[in-house]
N, C-alpha and C. Protein backbone atom coordinates (compact mmCIF):
# COMPACT_ATOMS: atom_id res chain seq x y z
N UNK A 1 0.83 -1.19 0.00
CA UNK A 1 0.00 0.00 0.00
C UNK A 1 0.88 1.25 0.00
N UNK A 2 0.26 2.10 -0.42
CA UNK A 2 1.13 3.32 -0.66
C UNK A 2 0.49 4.75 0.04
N UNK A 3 1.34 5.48 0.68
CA UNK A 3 0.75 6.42 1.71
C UNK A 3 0.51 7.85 0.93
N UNK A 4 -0.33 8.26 0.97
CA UNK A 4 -0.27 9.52 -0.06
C UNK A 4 0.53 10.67 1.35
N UNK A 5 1.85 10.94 1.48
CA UNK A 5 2.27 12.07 1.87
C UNK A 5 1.78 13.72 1.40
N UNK A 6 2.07 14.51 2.70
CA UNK A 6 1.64 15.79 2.63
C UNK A 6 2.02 16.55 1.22
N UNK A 7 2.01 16.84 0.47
CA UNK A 7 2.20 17.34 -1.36
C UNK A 7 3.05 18.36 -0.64
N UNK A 8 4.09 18.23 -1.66
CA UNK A 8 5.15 18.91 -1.51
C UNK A 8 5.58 19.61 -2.89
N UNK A 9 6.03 20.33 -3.00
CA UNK A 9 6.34 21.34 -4.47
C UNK A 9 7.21 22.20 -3.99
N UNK A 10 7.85 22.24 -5.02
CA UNK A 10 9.04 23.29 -5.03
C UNK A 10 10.12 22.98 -3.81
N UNK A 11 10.33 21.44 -3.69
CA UNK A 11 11.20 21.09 -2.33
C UNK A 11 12.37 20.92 -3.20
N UNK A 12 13.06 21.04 -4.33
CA UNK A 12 14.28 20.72 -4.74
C UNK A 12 15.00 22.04 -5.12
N UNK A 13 16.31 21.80 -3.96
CA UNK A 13 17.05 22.61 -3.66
C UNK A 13 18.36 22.88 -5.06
N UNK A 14 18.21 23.57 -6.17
CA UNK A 14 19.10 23.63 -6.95
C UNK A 14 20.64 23.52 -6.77
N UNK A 15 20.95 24.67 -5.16
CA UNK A 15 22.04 25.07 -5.06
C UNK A 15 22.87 24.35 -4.22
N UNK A 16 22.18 22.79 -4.17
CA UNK A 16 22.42 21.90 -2.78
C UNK A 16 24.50 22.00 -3.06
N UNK A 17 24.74 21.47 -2.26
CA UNK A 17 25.67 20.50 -2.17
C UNK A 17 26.21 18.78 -2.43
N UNK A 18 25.03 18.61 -2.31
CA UNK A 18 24.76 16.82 -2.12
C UNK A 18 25.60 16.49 -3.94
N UNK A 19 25.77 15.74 -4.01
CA UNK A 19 26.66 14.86 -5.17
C UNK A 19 25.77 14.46 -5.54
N UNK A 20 24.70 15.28 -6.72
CA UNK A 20 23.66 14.61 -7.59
C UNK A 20 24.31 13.32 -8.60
N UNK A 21 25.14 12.93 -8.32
CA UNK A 21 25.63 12.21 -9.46
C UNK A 21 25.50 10.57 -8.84
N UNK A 22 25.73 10.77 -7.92
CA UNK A 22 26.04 8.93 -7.04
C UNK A 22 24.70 8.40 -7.46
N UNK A 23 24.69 7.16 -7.55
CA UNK A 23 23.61 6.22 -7.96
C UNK A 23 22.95 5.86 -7.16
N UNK A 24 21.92 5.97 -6.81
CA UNK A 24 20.62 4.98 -5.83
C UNK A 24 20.04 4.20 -6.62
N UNK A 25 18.99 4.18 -6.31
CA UNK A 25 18.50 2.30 -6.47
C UNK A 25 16.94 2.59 -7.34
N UNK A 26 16.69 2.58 -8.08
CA UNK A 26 15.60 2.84 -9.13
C UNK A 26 14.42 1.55 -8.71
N UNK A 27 12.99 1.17 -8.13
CA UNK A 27 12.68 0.62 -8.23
C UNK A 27 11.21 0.83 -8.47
N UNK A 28 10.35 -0.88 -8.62
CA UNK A 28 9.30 -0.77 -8.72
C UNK A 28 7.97 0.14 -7.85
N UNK A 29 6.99 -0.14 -7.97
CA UNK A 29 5.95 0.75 -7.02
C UNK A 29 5.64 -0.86 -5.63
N UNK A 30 6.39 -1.69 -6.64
CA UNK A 30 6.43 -3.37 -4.93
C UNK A 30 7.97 -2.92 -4.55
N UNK A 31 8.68 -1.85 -5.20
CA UNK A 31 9.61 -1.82 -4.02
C UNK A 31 10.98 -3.33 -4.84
N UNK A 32 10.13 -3.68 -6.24
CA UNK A 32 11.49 -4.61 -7.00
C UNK A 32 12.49 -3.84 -7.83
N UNK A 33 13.91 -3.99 -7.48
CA UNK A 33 15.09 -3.17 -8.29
C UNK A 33 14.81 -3.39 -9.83
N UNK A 34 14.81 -2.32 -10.17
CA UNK A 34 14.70 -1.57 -11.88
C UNK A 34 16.10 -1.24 -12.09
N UNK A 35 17.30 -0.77 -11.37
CA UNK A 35 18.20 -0.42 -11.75
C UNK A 35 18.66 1.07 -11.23
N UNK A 36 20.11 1.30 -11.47
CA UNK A 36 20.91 2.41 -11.24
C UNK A 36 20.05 3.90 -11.88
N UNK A 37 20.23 5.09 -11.12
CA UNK A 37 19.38 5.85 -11.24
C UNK A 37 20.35 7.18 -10.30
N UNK A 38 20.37 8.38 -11.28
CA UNK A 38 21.26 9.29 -10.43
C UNK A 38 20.43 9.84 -9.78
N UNK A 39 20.90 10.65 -8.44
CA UNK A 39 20.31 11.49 -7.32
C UNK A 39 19.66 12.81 -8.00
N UNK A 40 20.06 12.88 -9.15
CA UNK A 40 19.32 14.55 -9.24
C UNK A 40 17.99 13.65 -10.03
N UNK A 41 17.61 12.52 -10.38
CA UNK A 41 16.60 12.31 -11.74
C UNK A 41 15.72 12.05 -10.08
N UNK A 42 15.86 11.51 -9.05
CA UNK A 42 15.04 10.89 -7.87
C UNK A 42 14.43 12.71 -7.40
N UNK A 43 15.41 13.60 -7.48
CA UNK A 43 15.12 14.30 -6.71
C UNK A 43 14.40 16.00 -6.92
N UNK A 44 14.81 15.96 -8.70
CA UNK A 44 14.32 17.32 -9.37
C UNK A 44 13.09 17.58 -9.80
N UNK A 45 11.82 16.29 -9.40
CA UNK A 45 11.02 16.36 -9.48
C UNK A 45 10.20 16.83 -11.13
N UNK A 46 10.99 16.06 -11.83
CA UNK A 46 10.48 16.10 -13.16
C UNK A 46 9.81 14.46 -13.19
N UNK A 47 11.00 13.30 -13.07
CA UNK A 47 10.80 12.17 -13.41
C UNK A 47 10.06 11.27 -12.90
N UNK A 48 10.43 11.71 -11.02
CA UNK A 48 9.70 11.17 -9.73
C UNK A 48 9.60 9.50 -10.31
N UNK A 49 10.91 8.90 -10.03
CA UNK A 49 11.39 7.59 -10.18
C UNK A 49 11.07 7.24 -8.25
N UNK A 50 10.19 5.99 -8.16
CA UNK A 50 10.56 5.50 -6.91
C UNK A 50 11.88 5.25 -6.09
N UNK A 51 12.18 5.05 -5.47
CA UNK A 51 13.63 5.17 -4.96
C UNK A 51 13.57 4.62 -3.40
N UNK A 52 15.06 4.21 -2.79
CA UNK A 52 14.78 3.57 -1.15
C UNK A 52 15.55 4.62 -0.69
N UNK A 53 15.10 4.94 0.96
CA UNK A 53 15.55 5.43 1.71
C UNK A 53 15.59 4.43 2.89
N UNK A 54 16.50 5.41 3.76
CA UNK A 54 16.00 5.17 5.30
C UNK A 54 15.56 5.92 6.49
N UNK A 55 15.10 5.59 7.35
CA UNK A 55 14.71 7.11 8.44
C UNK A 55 15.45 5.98 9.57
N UNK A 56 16.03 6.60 10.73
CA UNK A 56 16.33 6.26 12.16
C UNK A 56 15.86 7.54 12.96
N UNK A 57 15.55 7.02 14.20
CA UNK A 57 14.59 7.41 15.31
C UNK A 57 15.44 7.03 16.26
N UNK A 58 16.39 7.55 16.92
CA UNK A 58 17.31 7.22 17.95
C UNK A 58 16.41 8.25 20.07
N UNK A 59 16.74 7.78 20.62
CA UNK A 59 16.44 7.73 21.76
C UNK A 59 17.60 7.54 22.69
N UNK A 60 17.29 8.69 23.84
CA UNK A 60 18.11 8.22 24.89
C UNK A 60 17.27 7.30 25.99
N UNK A 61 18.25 6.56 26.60
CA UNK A 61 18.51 5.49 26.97
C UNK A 61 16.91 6.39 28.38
N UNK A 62 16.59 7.75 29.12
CA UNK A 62 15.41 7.44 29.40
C UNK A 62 14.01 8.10 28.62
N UNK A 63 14.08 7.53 27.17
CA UNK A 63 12.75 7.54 26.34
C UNK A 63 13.02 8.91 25.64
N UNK A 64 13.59 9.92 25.86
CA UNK A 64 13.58 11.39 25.04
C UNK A 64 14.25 10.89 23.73
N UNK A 65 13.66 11.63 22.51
CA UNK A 65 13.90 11.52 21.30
C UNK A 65 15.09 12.61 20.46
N UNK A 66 16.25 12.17 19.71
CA UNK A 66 17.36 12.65 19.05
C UNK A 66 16.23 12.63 17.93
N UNK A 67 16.41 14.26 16.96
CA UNK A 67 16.30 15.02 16.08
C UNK A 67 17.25 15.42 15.20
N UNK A 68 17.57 15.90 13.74
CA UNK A 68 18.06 16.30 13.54
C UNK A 68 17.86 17.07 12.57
N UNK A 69 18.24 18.18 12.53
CA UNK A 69 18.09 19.48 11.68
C UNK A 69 19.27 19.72 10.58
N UNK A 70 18.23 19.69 9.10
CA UNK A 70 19.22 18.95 7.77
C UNK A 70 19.78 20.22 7.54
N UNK A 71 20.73 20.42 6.99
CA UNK A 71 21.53 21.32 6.63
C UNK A 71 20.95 22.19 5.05
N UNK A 72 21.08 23.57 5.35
CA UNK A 72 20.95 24.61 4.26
C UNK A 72 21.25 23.95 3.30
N UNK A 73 22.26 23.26 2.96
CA UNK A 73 22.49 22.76 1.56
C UNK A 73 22.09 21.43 1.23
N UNK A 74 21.21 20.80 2.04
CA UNK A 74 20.79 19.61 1.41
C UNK A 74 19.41 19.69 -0.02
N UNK A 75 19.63 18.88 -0.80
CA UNK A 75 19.17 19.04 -1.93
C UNK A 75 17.34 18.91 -1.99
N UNK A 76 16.88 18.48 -0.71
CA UNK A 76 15.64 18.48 -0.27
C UNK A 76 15.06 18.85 1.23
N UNK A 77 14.13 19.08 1.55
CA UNK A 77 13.94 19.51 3.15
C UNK A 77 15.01 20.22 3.92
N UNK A 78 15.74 21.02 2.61
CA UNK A 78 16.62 22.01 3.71
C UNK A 78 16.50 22.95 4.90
N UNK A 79 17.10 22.96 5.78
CA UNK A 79 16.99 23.12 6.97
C UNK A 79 16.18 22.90 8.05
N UNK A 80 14.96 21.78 7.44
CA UNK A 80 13.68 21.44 7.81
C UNK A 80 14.51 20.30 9.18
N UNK A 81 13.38 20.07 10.15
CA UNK A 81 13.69 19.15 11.18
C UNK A 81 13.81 17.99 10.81
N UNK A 82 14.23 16.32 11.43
CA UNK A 82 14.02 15.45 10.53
C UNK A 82 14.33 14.46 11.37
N UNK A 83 13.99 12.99 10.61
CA UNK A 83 14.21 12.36 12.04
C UNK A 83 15.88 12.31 12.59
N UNK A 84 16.51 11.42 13.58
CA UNK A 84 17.60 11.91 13.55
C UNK A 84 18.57 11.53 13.02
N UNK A 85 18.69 10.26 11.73
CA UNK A 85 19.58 9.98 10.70
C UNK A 85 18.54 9.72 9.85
N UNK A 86 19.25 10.43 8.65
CA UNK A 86 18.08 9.56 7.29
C UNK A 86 18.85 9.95 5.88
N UNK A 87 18.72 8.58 5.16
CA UNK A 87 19.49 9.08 3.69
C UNK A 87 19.22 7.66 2.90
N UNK A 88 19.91 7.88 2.37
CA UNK A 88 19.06 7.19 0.31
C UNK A 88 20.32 5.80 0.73
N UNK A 89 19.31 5.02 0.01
CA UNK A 89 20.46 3.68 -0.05
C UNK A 89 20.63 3.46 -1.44
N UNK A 90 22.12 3.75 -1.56
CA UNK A 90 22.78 3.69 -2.65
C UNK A 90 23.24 2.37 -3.07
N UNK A 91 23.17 2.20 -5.02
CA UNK A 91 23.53 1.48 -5.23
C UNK A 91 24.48 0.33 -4.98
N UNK A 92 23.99 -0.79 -4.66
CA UNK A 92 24.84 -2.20 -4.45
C UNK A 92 24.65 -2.05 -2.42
N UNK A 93 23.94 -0.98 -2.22
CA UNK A 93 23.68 -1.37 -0.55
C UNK A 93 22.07 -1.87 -0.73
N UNK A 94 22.03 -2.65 0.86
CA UNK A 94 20.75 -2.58 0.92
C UNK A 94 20.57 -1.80 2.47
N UNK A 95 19.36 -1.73 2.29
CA UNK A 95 18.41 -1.22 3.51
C UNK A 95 19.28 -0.91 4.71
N UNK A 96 19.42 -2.15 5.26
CA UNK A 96 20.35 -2.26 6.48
C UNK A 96 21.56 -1.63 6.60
N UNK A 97 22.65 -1.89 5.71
CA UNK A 97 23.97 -1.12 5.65
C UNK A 97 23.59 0.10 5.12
N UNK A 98 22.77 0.54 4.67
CA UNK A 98 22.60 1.74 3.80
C UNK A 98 22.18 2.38 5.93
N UNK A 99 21.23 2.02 6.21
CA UNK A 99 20.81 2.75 7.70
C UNK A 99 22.49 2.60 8.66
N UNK A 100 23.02 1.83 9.02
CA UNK A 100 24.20 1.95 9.74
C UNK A 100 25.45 2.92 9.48
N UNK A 101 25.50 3.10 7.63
CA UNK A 101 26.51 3.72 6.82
C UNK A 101 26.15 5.24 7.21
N UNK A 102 24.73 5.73 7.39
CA UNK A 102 24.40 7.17 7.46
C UNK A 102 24.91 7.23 9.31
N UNK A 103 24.30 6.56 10.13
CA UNK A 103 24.63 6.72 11.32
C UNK A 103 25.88 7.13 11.50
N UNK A 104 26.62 6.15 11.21
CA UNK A 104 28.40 6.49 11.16
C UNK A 104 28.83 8.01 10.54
N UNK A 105 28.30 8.18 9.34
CA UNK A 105 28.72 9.34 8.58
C UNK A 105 28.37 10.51 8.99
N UNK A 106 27.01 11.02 9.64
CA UNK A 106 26.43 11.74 10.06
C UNK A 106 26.29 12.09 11.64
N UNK A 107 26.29 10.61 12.51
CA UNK A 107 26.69 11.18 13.89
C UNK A 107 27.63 10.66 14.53
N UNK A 108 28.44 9.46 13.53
CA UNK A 108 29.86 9.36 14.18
C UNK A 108 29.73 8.25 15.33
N UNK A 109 28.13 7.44 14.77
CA UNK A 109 27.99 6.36 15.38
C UNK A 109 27.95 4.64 15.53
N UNK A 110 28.24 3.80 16.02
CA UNK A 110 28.21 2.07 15.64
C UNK A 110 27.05 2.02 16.99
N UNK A 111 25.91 1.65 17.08
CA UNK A 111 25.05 1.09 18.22
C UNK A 111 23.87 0.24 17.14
N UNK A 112 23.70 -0.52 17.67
CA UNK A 112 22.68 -1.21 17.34
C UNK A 112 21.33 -0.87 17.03
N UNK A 113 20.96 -1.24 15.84
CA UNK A 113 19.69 -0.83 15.05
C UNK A 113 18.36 -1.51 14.90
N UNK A 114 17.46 -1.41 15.22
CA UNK A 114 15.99 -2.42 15.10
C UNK A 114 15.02 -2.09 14.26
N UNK A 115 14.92 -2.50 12.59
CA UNK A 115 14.43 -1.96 11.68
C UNK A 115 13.00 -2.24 12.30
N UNK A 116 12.04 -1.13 12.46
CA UNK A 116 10.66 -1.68 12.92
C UNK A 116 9.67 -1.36 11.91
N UNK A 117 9.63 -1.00 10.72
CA UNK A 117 9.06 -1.14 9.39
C UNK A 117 9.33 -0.51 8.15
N UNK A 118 8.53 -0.69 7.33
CA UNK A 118 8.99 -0.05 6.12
C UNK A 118 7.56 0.46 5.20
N UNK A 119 7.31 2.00 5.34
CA UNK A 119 6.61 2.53 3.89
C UNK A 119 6.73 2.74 2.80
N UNK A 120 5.60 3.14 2.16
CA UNK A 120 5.93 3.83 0.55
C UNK A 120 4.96 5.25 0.56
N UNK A 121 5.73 6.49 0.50
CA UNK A 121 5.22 7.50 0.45
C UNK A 121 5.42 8.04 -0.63
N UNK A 122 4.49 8.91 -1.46
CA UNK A 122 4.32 9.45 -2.60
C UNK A 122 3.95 11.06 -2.52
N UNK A 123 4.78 11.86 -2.03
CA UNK A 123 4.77 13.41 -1.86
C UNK A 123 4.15 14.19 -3.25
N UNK A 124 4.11 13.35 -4.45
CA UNK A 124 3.86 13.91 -5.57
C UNK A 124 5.04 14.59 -6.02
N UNK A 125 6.08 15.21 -5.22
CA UNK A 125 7.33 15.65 -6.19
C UNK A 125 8.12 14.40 -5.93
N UNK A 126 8.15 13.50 -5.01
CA UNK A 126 8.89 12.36 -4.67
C UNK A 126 8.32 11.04 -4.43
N UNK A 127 9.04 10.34 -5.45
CA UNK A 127 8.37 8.92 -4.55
C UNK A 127 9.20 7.96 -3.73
N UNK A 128 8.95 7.20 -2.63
CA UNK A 128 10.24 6.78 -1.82
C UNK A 128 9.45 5.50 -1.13
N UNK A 129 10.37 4.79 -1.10
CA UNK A 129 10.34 4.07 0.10
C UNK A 129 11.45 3.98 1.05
N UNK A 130 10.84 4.16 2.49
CA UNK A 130 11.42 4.20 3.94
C UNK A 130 11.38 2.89 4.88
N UNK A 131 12.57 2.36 4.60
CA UNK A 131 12.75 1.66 6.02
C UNK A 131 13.05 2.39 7.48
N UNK A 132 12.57 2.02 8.41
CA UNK A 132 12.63 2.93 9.24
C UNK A 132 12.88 2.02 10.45
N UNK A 133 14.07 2.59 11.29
CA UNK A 133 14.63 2.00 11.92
C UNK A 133 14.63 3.09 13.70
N UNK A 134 14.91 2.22 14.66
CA UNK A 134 15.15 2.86 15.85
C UNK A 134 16.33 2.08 16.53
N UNK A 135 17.04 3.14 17.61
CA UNK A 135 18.25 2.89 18.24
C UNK A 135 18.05 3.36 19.59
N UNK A 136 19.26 3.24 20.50
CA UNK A 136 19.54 4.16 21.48
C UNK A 136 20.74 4.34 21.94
N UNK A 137 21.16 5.44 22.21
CA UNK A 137 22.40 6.00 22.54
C UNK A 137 22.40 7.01 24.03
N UNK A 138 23.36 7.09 24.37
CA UNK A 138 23.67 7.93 25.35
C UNK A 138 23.99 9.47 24.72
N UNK A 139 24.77 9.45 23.85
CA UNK A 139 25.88 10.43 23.34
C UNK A 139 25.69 10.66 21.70
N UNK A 140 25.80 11.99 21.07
CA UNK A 140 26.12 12.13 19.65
C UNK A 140 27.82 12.33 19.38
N UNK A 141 28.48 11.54 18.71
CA UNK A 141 30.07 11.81 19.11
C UNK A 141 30.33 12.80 18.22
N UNK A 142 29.81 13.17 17.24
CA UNK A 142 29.95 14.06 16.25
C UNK A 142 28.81 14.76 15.30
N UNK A 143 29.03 16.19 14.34
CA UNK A 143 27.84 16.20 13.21
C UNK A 143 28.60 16.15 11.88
N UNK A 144 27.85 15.68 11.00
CA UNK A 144 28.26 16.10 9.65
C UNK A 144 27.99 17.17 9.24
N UNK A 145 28.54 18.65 9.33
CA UNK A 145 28.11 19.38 9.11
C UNK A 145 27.17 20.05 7.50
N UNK A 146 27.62 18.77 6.68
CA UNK A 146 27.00 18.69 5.25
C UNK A 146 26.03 18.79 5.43
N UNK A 147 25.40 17.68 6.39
CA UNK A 147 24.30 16.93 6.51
C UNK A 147 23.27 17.60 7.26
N UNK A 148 23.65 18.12 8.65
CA UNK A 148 22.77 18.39 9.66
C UNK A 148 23.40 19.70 10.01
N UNK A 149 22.89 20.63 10.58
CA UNK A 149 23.01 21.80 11.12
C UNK A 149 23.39 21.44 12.31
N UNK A 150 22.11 20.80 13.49
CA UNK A 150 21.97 20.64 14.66
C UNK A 150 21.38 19.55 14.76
N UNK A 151 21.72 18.78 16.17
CA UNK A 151 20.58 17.27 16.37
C UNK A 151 20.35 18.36 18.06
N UNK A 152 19.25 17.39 18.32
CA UNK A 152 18.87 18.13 19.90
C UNK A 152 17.89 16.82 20.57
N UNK A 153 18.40 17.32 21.61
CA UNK A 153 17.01 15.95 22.37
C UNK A 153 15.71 16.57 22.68
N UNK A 154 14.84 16.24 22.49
CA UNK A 154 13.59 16.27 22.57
C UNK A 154 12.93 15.66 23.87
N UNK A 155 11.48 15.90 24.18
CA UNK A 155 11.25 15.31 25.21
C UNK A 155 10.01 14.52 24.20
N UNK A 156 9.64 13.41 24.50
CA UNK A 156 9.33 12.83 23.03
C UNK A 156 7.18 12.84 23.31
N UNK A 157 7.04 12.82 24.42
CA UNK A 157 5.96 12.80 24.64
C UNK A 157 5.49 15.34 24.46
N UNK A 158 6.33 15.82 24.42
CA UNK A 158 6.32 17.15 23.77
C UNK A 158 5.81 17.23 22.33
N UNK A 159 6.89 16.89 22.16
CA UNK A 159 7.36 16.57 20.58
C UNK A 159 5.64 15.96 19.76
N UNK A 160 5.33 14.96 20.51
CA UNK A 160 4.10 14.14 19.64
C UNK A 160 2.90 15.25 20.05
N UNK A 161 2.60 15.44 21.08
CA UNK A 161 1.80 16.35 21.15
C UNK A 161 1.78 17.60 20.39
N UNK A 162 3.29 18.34 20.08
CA UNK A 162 3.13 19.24 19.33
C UNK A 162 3.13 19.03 18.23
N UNK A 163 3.33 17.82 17.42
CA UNK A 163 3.30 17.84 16.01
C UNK A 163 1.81 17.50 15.77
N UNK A 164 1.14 16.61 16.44
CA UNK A 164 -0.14 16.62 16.31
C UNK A 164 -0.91 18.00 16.29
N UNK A 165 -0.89 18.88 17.24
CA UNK A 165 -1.15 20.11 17.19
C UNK A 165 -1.13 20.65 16.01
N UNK A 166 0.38 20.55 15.18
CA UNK A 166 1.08 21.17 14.22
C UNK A 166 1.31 22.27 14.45
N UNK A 167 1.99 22.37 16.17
CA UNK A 167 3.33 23.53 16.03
C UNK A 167 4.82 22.77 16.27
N UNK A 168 4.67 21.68 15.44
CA UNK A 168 6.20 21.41 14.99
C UNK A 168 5.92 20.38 14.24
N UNK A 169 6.76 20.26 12.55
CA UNK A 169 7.12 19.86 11.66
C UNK A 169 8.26 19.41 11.65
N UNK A 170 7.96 18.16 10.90
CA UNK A 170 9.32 17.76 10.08
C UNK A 170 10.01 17.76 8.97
N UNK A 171 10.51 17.93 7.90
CA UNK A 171 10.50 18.13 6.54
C UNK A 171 10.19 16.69 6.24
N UNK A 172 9.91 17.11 4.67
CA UNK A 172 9.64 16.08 3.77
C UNK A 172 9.03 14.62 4.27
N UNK A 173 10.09 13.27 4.00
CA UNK A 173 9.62 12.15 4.51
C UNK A 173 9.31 11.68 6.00
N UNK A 174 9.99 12.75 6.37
CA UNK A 174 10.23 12.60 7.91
C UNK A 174 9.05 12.66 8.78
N UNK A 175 8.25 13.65 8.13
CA UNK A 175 7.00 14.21 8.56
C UNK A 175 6.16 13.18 8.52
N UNK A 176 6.28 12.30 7.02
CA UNK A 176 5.22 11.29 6.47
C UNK A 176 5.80 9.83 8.12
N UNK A 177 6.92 9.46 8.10
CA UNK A 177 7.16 8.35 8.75
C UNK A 177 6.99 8.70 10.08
N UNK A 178 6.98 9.90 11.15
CA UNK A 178 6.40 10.33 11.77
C UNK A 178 5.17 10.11 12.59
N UNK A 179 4.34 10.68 11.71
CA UNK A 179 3.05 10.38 11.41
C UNK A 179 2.50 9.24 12.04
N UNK A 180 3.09 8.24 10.65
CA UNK A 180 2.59 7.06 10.14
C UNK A 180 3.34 6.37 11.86
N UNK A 181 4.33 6.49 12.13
CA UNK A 181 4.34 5.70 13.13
C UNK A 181 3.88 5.86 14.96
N UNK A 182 3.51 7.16 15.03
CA UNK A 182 2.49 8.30 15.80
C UNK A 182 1.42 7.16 15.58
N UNK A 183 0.60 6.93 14.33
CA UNK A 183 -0.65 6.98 14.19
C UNK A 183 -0.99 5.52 14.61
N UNK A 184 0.13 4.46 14.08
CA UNK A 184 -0.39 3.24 14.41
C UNK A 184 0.25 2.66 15.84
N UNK A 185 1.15 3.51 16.65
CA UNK A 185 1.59 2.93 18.18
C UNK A 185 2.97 2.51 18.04
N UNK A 186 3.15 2.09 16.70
CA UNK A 186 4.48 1.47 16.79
C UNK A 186 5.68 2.30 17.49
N UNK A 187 5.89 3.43 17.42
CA UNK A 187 6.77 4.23 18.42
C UNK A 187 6.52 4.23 19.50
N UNK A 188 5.36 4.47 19.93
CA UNK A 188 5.04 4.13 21.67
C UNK A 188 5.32 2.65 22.00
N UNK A 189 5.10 1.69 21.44
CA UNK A 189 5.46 0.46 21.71
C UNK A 189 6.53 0.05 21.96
N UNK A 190 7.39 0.83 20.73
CA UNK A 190 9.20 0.56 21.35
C UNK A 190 9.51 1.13 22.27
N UNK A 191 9.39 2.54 22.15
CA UNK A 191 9.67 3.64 23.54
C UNK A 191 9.17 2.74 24.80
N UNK A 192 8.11 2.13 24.86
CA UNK A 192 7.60 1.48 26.41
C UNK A 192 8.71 0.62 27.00
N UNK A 193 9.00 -0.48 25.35
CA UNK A 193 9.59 -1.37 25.98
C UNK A 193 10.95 -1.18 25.96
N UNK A 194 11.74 0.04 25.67
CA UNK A 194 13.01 0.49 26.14
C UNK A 194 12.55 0.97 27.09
N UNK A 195 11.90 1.55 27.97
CA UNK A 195 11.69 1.92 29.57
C UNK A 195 11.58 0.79 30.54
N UNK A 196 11.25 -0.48 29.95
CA UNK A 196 11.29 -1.71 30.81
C UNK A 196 12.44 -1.85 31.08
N UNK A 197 13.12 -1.72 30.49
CA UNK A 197 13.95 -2.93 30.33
C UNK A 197 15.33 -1.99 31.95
C-alpha cells in the first residue's frame, strides 16, 4: 500500500551541495530493483522515479527523542527538522547497511539498530520508500556538518503532542514516517519497551 504524503512542491534545492551524481536504487511501485538511477533524476522532481531510503529514530537510553536538523544545503527539506539519521540507499547497498553507513557518517555512530518497518510514500514531487529503523544512545560523538546543522534531544511525549497540534514539523519524509508511526503505536510500543527494560 502506498501512503499519499503531505504534497510537496518546489522542495528541490538547486544550489544543494549533495553529489547529484552517485547512484541509488531505481525501483518498482512493490519496491522490485529496476536499476541504477542518479540522485538529481530521484530528486528534481520532473521524473519522480521510486527510490529507497532510510529514516532512524534514535532515543536516549530514558525515552527522550534525538532530532536532527538537515543542513541549508541539502538538496531536499533544507533546513527542515528530521528524524535523527536519514538518507538514500545507494547502489549495491541494501536497507540495512545503507541505515548503519548514514549513522556512522552523520553522527559518528556504531550502536545497534531495530528496523521496525517499512513505507511507501508518494509526496507527488517524490516517490520513496522508507525503512525505518530505531536505536539508542547515550551520546552524539559528532555532526556532519554537510548533513545536519543541529541534532537536539527532545522530550518525546512534547514533541508528539506538538506535532499533532502542528506547532512542529518535520521536513519532507520525515514528517510522512512520523506520522505514520504516531498513528499506528508502533513508536510508543518501542519507547515502552526500552523503559522496561
Amino acid at each position: 500500500m502506498v501512503a499519499k504524503g503531505k504534497k510537496i512542491e518546489n522542495n528541490y534545492n538547486s544550489k544543494t551541495t549533495d553529489d547529484q551524481q552517485e547512484f541509488l536504487i531505481e525501483v518498482t511501485q512493490d519496491d522490485k530493483t529496476i536499476g541504477k538511477i542518479r540522485r538529481e533524476e530521484c530528486h528534481n522532481e520532473s521524473k519522480k522515479p521510486w527510490h529507497r531510503t532510510t529514516h532512524t529514530y534514535l532515543f536516549t537510553p530514558d525515552g527522550n527523542i534525538i532530532l536532527g536538523r538537515r543542513s541549508n544545503t541539502k538538496d531536499t527539506g533544507a533546513g527542515g527538522w528530521s528524524s535523527s539519521v536519514a538518507g538514500h540507499v545507494n547502489w549495491g547497498e541494501s536497507y540495512d547497511e545503507a541505515a548503519k553507513i548514514e549513522l556512522g557518517e552523520e553522527l559518528g555512530l556504531k550502536i545497534r539498530l531495530t528496523r521496525i518497518d517499512k513505507i511507501a510514500v508518494d509526496f507527488g514531487s517524490e516517490r520513496e520508500f522508507i525503512a525505518i529503523y530505531v536505536g539508542v544512545t547515550e551520546k552524539i560523538n559528532s555532526i556532519l556538518a554537510s548533513e545536519l546543522m543541529d541534532v537536539k534531544t527532545f522530550d518525546y511525549k512534547d514533541i508528539v503532542k506538538r506535532f499533532k497540534k502542528g506547532t512542529f514539523d518535520l521536513s519532507g519524509g520525515s514528517r510522512d514516517s512520523f506520522k505514520y508511526l504516531i498513528e499506528t503505536g508502533i513508536l510508543d510500543e518501542w519507547r515502552s519497551k526500552l523503559l522496561q527494560r
